[in-house]
PDB file of N, CA and C in Angstrom:
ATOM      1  N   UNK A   1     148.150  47.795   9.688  1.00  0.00           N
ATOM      2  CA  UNK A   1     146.949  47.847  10.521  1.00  0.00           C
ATOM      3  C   UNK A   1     145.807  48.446   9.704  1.00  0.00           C
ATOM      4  N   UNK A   2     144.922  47.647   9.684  1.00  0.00           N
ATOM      5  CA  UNK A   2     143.507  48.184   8.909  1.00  0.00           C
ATOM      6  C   UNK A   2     142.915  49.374   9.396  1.00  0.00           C
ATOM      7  N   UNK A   3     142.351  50.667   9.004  1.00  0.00           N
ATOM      8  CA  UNK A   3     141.691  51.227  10.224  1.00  0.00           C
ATOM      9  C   UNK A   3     139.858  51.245   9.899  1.00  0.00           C
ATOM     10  N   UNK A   4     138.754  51.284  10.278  1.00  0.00           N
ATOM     11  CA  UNK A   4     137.787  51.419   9.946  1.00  0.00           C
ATOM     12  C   UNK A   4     137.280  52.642   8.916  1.00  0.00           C
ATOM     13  N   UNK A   5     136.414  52.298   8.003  1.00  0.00           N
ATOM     14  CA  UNK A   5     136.289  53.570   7.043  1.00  0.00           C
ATOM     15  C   UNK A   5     135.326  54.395   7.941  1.00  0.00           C
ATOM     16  N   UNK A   6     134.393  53.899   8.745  1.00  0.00           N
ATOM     17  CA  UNK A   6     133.839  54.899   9.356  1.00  0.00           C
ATOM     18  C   UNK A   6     133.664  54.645  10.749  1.00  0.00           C
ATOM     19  N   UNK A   7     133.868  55.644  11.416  1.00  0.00           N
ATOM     20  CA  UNK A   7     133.967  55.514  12.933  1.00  0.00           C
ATOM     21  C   UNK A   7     132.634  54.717  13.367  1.00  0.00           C
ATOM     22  N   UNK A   8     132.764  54.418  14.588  1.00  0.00           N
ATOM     23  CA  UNK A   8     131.826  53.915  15.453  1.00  0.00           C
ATOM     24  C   UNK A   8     130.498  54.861  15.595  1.00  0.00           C
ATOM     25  N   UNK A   9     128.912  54.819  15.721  1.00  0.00           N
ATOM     26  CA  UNK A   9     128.362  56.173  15.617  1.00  0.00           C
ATOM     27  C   UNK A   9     128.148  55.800  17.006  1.00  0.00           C
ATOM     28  N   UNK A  10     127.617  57.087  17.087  1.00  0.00           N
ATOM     29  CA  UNK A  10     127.399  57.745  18.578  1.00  0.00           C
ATOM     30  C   UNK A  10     126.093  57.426  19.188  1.00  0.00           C
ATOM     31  N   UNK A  11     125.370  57.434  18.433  1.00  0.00           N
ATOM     32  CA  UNK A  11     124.038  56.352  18.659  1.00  0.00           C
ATOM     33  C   UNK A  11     123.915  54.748  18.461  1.00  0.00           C
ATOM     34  N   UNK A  12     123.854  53.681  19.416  1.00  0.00           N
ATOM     35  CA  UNK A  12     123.701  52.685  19.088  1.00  0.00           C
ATOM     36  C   UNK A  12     122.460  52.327  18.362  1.00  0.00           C
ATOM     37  N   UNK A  13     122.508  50.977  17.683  1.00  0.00           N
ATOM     38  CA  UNK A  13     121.594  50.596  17.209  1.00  0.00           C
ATOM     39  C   UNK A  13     120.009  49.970  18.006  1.00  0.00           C
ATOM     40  N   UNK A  14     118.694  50.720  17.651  1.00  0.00           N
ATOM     41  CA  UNK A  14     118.229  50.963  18.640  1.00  0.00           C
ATOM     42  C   UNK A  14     117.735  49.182  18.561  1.00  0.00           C
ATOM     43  N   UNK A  15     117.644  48.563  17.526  1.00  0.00           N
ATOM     44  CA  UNK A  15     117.057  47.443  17.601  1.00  0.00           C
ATOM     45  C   UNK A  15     117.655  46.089  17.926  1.00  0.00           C
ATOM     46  N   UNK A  16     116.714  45.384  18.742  1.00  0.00           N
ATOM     47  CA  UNK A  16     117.363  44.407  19.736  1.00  0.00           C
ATOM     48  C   UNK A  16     118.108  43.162  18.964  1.00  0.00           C
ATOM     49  N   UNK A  17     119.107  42.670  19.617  1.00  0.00           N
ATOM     50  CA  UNK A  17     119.490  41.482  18.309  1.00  0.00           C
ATOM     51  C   UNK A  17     120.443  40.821  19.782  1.00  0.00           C
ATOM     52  N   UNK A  18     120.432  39.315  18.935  1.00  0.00           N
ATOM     53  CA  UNK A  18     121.269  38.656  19.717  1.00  0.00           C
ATOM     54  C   UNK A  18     122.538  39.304  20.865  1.00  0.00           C
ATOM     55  N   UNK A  19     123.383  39.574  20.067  1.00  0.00           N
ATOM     56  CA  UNK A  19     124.225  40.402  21.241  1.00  0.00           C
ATOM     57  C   UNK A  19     123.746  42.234  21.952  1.00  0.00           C
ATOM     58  N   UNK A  20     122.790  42.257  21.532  1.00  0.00           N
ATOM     59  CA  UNK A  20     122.222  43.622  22.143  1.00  0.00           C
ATOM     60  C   UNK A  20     120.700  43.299  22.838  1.00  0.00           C
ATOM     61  N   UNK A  21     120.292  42.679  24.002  1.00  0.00           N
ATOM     62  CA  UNK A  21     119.056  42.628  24.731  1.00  0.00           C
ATOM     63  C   UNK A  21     117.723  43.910  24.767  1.00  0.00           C
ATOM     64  N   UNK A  22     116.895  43.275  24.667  1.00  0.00           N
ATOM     65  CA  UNK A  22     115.875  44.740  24.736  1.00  0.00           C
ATOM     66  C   UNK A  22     115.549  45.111  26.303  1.00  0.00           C
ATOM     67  N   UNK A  23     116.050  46.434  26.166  1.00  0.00           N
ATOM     68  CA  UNK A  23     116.388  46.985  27.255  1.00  0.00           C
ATOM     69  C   UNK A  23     114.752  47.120  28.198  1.00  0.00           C
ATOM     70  N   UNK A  24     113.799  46.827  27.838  1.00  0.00           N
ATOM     71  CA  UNK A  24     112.496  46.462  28.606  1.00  0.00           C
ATOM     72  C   UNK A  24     111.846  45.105  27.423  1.00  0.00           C
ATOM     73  N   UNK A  25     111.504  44.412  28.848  1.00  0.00           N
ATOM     74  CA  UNK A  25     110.561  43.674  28.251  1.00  0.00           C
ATOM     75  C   UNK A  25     108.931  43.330  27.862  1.00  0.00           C
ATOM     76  N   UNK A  26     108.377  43.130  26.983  1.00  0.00           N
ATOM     77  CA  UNK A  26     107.318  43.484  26.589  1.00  0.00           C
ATOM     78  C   UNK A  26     106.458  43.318  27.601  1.00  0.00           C
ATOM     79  N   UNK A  27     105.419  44.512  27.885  1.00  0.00           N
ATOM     80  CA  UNK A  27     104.421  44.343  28.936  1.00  0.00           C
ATOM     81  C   UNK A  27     103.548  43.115  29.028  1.00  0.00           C
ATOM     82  N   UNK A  28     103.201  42.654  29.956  1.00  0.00           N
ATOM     83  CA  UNK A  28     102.380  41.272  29.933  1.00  0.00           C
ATOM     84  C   UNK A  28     100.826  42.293  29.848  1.00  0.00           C
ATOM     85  N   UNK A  29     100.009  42.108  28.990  1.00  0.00           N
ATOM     86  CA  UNK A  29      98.599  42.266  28.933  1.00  0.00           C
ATOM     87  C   UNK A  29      97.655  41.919  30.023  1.00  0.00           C
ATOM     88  N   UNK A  30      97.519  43.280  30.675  1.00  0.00           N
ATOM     89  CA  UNK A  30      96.297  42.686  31.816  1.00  0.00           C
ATOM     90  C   UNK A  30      95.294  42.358  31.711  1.00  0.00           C
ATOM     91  N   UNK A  31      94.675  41.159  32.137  1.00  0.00           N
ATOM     92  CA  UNK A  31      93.455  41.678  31.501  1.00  0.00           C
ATOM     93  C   UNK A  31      92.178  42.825  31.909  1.00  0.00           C
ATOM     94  N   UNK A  32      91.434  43.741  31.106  1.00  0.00           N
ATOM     95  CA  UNK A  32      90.440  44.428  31.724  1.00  0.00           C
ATOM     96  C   UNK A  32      89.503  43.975  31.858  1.00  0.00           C
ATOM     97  N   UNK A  33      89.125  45.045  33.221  1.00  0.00           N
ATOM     98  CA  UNK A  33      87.481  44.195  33.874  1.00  0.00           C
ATOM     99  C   UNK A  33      86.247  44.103  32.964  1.00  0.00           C
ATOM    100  N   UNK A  34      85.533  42.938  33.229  1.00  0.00           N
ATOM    101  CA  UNK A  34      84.364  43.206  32.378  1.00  0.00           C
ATOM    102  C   UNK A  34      83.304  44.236  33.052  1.00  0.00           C
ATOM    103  N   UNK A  35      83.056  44.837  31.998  1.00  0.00           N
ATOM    104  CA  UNK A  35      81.654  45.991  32.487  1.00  0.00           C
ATOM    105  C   UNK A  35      80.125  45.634  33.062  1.00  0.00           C
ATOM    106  N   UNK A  36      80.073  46.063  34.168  1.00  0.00           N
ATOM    107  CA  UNK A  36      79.148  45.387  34.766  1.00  0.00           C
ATOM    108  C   UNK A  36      77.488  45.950  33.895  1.00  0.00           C
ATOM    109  N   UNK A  37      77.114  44.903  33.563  1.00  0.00           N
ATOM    110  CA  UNK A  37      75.740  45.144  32.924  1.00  0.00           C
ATOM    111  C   UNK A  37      74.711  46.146  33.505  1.00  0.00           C
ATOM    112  N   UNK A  38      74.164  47.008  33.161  1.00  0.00           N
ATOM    113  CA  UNK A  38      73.039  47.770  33.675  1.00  0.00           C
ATOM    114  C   UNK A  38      72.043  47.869  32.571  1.00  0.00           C
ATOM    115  N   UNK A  39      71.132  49.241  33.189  1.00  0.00           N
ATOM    116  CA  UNK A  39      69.822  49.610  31.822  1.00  0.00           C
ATOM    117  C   UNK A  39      70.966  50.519  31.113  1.00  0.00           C
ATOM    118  N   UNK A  40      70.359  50.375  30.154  1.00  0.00           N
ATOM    119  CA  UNK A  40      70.679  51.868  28.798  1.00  0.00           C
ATOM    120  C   UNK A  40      70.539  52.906  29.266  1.00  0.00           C
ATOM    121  N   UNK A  41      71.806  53.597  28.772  1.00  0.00           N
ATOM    122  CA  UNK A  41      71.824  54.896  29.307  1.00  0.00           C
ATOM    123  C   UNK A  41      70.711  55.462  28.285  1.00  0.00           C
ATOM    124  N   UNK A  42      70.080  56.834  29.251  1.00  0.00           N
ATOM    125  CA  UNK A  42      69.185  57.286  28.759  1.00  0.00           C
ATOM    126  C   UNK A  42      69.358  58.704  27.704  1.00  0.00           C
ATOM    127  N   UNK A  43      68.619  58.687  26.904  1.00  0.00           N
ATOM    128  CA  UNK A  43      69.177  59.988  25.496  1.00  0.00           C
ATOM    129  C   UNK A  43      69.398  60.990  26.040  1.00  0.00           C
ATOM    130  N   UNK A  44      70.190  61.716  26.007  1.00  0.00           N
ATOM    131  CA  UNK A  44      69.950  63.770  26.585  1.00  0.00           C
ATOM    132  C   UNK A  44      68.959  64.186  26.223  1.00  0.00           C
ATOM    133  N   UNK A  45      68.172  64.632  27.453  1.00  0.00           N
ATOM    134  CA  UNK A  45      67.012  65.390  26.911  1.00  0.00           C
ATOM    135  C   UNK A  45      67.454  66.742  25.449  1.00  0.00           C
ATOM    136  N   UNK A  46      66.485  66.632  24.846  1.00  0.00           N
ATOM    137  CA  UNK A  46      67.280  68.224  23.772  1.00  0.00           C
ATOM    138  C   UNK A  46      65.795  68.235  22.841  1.00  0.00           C
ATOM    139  N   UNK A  47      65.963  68.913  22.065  1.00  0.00           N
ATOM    140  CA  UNK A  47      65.084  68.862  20.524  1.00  0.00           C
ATOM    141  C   UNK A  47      65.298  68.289  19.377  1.00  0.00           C
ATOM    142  N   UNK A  48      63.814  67.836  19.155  1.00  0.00           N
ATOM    143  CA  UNK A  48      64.266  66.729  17.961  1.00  0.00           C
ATOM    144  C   UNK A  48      65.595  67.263  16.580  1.00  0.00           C
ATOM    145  N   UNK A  49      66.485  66.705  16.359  1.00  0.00           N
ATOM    146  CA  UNK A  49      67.377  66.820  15.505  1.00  0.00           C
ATOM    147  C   UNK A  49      66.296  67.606  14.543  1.00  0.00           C
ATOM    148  N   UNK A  50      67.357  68.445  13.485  1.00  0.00           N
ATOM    149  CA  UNK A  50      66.314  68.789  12.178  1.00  0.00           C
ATOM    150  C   UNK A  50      66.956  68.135  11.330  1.00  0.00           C
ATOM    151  N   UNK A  51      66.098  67.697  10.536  1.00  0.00           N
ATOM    152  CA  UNK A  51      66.449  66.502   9.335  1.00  0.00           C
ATOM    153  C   UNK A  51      67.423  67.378   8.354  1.00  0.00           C
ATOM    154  N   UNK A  52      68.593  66.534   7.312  1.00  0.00           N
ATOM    155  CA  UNK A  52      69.061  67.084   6.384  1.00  0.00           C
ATOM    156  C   UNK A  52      68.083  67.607   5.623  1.00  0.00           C
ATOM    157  N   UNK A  53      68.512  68.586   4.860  1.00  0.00           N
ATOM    158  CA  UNK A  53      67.900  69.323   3.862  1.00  0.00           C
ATOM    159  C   UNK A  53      68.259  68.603   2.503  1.00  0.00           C
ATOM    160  N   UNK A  54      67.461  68.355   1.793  1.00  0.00           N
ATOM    161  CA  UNK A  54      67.119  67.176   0.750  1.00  0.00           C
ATOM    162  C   UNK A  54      67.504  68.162  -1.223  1.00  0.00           C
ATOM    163  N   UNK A  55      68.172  67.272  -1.160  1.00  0.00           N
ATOM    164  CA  UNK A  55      69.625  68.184  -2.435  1.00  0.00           C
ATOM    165  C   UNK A  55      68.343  68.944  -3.778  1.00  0.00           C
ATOM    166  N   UNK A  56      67.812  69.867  -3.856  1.00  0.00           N
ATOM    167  CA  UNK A  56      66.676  69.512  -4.994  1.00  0.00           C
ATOM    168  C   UNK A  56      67.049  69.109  -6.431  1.00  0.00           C
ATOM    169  N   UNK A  57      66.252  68.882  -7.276  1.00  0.00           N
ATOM    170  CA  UNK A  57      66.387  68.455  -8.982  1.00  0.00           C
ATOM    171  C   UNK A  57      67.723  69.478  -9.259  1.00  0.00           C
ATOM    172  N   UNK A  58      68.022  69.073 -10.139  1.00  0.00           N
ATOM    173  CA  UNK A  58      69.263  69.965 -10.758  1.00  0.00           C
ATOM    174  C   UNK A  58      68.371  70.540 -12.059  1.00  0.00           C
ATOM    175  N   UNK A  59      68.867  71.359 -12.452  1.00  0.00           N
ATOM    176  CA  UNK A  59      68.120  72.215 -13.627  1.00  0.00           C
ATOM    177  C   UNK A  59      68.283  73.320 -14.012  1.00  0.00           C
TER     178      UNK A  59
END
């Protein structure tokens, strides 16, 4: 009698194959709603950004 060199593991193999089915099937893609058009949202009021500071000459 042959015996196996290594036991059976204790975790099956997680990936689906002919004799092993995938245990869910892939979600069907709903589709999402389209966004209903309006005006542009408007900027946050705040203070004007301050500009980068500009690298000077090297020297």
């Amino acid at each position: 009698m042959m015996t196996q060199p290594f036991p059976d593991p204790v975790h099956p193999d997680p990936t689906p194959g002919p004799d092993r089915p995938q245990p869910f099937p892939d979600p069907v893609p709903t589709p999402k709603p389209r966004p209903v058009p309006g005006p542009p949202p408007r900027p946050a009021p705040g203070p004007d950004p301050t500009p980068e500071p500009q690298p000077g000459p090297l020297g």
